[in-house]
N, C-alpha and C. Protein backbone atom coordinates (compact mmCIF):
# COMPACT_ATOMS: atom_id res chain seq x y z
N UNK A 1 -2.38 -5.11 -12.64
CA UNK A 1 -3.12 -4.37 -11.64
C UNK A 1 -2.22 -3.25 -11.13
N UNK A 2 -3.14 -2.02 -10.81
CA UNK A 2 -1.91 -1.20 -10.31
C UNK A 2 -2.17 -0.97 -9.04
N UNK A 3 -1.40 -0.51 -8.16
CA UNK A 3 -1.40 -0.63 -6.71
C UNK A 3 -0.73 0.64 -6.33
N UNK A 4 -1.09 1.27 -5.05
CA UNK A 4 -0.91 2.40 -4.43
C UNK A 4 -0.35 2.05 -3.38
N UNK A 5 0.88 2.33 -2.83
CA UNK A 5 1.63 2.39 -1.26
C UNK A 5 1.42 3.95 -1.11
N UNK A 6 0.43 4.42 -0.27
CA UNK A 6 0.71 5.69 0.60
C UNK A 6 1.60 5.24 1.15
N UNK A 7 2.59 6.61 1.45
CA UNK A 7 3.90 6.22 2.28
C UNK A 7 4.31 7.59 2.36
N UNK A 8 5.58 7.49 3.14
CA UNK A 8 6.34 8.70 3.69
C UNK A 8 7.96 8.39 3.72
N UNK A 9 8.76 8.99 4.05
CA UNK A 9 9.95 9.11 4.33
C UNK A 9 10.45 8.86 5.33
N UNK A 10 10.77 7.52 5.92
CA UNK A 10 11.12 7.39 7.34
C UNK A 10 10.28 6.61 7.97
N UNK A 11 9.00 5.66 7.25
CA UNK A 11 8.23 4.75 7.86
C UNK A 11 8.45 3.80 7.93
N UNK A 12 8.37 2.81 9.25
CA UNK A 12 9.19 1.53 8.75
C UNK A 12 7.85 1.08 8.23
N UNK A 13 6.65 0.83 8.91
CA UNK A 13 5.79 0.30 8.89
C UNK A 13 5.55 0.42 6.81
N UNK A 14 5.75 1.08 6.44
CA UNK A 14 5.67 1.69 5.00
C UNK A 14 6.54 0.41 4.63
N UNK A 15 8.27 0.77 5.32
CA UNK A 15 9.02 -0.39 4.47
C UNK A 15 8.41 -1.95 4.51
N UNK A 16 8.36 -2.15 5.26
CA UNK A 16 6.77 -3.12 5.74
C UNK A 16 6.39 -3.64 4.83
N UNK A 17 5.08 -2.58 4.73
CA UNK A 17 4.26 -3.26 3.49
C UNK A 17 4.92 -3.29 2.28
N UNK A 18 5.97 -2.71 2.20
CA UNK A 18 6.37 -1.92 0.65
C UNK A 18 6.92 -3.77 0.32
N UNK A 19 7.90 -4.29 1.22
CA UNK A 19 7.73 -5.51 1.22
C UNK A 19 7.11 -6.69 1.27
N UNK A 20 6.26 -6.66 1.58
CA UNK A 20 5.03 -7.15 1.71
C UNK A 20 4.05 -7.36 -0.21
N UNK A 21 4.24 -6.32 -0.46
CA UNK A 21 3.70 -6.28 -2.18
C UNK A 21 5.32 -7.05 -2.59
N UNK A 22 6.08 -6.57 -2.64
CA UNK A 22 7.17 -7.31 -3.31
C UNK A 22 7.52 -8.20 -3.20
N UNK A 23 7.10 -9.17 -2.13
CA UNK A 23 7.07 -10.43 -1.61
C UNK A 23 6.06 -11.45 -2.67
N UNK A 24 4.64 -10.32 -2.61
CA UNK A 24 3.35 -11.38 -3.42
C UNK A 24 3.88 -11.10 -4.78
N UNK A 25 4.28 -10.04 -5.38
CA UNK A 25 4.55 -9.49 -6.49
C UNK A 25 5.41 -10.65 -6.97
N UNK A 26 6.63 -11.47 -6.24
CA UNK A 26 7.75 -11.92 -6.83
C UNK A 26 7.35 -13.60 -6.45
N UNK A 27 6.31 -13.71 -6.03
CA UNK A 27 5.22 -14.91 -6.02
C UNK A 27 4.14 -15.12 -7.23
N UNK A 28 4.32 -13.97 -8.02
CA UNK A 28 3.52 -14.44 -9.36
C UNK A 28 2.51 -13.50 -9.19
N UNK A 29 2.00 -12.49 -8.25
CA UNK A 29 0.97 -11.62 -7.79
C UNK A 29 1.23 -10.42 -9.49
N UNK A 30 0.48 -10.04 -10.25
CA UNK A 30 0.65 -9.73 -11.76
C UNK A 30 0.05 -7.88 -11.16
N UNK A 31 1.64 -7.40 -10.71
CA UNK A 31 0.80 -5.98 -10.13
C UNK A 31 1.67 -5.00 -10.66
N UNK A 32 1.87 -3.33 -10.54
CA UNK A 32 2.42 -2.32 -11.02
C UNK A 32 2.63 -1.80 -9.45
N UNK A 33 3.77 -1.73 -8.54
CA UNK A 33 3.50 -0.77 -7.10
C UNK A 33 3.98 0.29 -7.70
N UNK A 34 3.17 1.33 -7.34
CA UNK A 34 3.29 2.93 -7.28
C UNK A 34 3.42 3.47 -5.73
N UNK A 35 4.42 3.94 -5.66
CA UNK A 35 4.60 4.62 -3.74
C UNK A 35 4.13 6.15 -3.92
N UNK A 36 2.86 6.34 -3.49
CA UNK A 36 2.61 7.97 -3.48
C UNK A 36 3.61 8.31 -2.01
N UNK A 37 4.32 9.51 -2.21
CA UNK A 37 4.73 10.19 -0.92
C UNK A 37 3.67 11.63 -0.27
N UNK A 38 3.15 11.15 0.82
CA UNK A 38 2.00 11.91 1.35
C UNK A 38 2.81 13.19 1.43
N UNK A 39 4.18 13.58 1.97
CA UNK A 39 4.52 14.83 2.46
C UNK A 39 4.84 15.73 0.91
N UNK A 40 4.32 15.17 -0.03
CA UNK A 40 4.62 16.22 -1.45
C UNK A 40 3.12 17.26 -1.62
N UNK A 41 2.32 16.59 -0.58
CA UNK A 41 0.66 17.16 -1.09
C UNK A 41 0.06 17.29 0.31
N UNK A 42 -0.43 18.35 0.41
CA UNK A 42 -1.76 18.68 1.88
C UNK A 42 -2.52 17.74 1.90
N UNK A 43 -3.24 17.48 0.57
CA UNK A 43 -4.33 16.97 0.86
C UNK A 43 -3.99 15.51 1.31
N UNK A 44 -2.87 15.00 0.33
CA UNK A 44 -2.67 13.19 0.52
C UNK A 44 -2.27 13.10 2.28
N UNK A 45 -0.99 14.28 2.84
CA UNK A 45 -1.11 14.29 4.17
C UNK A 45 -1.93 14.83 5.10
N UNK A 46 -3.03 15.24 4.60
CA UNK A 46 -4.45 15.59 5.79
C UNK A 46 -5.07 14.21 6.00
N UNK A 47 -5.20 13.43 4.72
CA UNK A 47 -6.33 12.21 4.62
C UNK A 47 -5.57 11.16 4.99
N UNK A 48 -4.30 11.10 4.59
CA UNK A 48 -3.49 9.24 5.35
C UNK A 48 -2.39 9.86 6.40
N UNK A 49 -2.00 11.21 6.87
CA UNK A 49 -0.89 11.20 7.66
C UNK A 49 -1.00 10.36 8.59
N UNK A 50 -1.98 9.88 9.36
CA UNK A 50 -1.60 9.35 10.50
C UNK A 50 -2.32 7.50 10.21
N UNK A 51 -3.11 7.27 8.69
CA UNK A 51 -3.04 6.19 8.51
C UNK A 51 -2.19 5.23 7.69
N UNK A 52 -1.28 5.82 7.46
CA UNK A 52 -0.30 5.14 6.31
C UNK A 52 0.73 3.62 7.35
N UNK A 53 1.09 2.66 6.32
CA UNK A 53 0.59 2.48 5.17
C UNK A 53 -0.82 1.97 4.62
N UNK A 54 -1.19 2.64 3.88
CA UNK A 54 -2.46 2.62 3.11
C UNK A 54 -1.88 1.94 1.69
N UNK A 55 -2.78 1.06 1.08
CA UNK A 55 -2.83 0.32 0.06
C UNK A 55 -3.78 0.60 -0.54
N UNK A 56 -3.58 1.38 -2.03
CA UNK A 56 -5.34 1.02 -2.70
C UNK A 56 -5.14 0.36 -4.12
N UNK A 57 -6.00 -0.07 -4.43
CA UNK A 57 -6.18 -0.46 -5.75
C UNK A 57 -7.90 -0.15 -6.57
N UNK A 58 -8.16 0.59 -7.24
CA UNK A 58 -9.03 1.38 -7.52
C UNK A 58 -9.59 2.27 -7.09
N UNK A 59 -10.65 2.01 -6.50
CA UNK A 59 -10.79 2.86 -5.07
C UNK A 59 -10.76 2.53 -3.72
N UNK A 60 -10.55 1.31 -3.66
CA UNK A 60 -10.65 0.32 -2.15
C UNK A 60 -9.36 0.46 -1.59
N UNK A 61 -9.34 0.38 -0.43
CA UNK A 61 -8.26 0.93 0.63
C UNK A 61 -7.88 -0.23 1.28
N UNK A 62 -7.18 -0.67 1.99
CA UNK A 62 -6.66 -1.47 3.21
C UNK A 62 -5.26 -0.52 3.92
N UNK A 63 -5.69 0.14 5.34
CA UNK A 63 -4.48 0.44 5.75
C UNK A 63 -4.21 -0.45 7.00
N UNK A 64 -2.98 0.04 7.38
CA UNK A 64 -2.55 -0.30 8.36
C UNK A 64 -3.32 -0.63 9.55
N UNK A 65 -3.13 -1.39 10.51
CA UNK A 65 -2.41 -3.01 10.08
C UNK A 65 -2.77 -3.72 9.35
N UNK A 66 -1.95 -4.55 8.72
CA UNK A 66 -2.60 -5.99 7.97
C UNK A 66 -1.61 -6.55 7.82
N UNK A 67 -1.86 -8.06 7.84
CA UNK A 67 -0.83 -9.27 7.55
C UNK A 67 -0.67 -9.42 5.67
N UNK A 68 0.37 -10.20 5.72
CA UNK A 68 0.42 -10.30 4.54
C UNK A 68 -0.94 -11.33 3.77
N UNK A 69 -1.10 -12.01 4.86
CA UNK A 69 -2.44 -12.78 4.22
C UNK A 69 -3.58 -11.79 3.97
N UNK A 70 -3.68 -10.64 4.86
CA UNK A 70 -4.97 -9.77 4.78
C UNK A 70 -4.82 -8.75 3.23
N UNK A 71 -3.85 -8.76 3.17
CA UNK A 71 -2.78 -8.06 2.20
C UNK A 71 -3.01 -8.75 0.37
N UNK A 72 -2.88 -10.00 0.64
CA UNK A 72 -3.22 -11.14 -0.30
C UNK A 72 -4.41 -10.92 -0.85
N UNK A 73 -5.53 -11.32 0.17
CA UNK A 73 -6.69 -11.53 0.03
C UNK A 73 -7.21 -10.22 -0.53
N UNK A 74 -6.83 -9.04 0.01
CA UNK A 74 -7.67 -7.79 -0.37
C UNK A 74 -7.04 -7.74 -1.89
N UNK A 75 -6.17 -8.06 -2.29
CA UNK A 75 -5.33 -8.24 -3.78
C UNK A 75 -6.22 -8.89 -4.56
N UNK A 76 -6.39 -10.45 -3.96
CA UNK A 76 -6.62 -10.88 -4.82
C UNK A 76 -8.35 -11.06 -4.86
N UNK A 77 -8.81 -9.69 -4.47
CA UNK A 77 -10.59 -9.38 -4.39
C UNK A 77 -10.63 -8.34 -5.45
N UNK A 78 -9.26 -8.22 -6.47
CA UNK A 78 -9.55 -7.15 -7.35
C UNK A 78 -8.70 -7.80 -8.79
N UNK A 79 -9.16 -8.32 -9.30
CA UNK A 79 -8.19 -8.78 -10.13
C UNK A 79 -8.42 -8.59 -11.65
């Protein structure tokens, strides 16, 4: 599965989740994380600057907040 961390430079909340996938990931979770950085593109920082971290996997989103269980579950609703 491949997976999207919107993120930035300097978020903790980013380091966060970024942990958060690497946590389920190293639990057997069968994923690819890709970290887009919003400040390389207008558009990625017009649409998540102020919601990151954002998670997607196809086209479905989960941002910020979420637990790692909410985190799980939206994972494992795409498999």
């Amino acid at each position: 599965m491949n997976v999207t961390l919107f993120t930035t430079l300097g978020c903790h909340l980013c380091d966060e989740a970024l942990h958060m996938l690497q946590e389920l990931q190293a639990t057997g979770k069968d994923m690819d994380i890709v970290e887009a950085e919003i400040a390389d593109s207008d558009t990625l920082r017009e649409k998540y600057g102020i919601r990151i971290p954002v998670v997607r996997v196809s086209e479905d989103e989960i941002g910020w907040p979420f637990s790692i269980d909410e985190l799980k579950d939206f994972l494992s609703s795409h498999k």
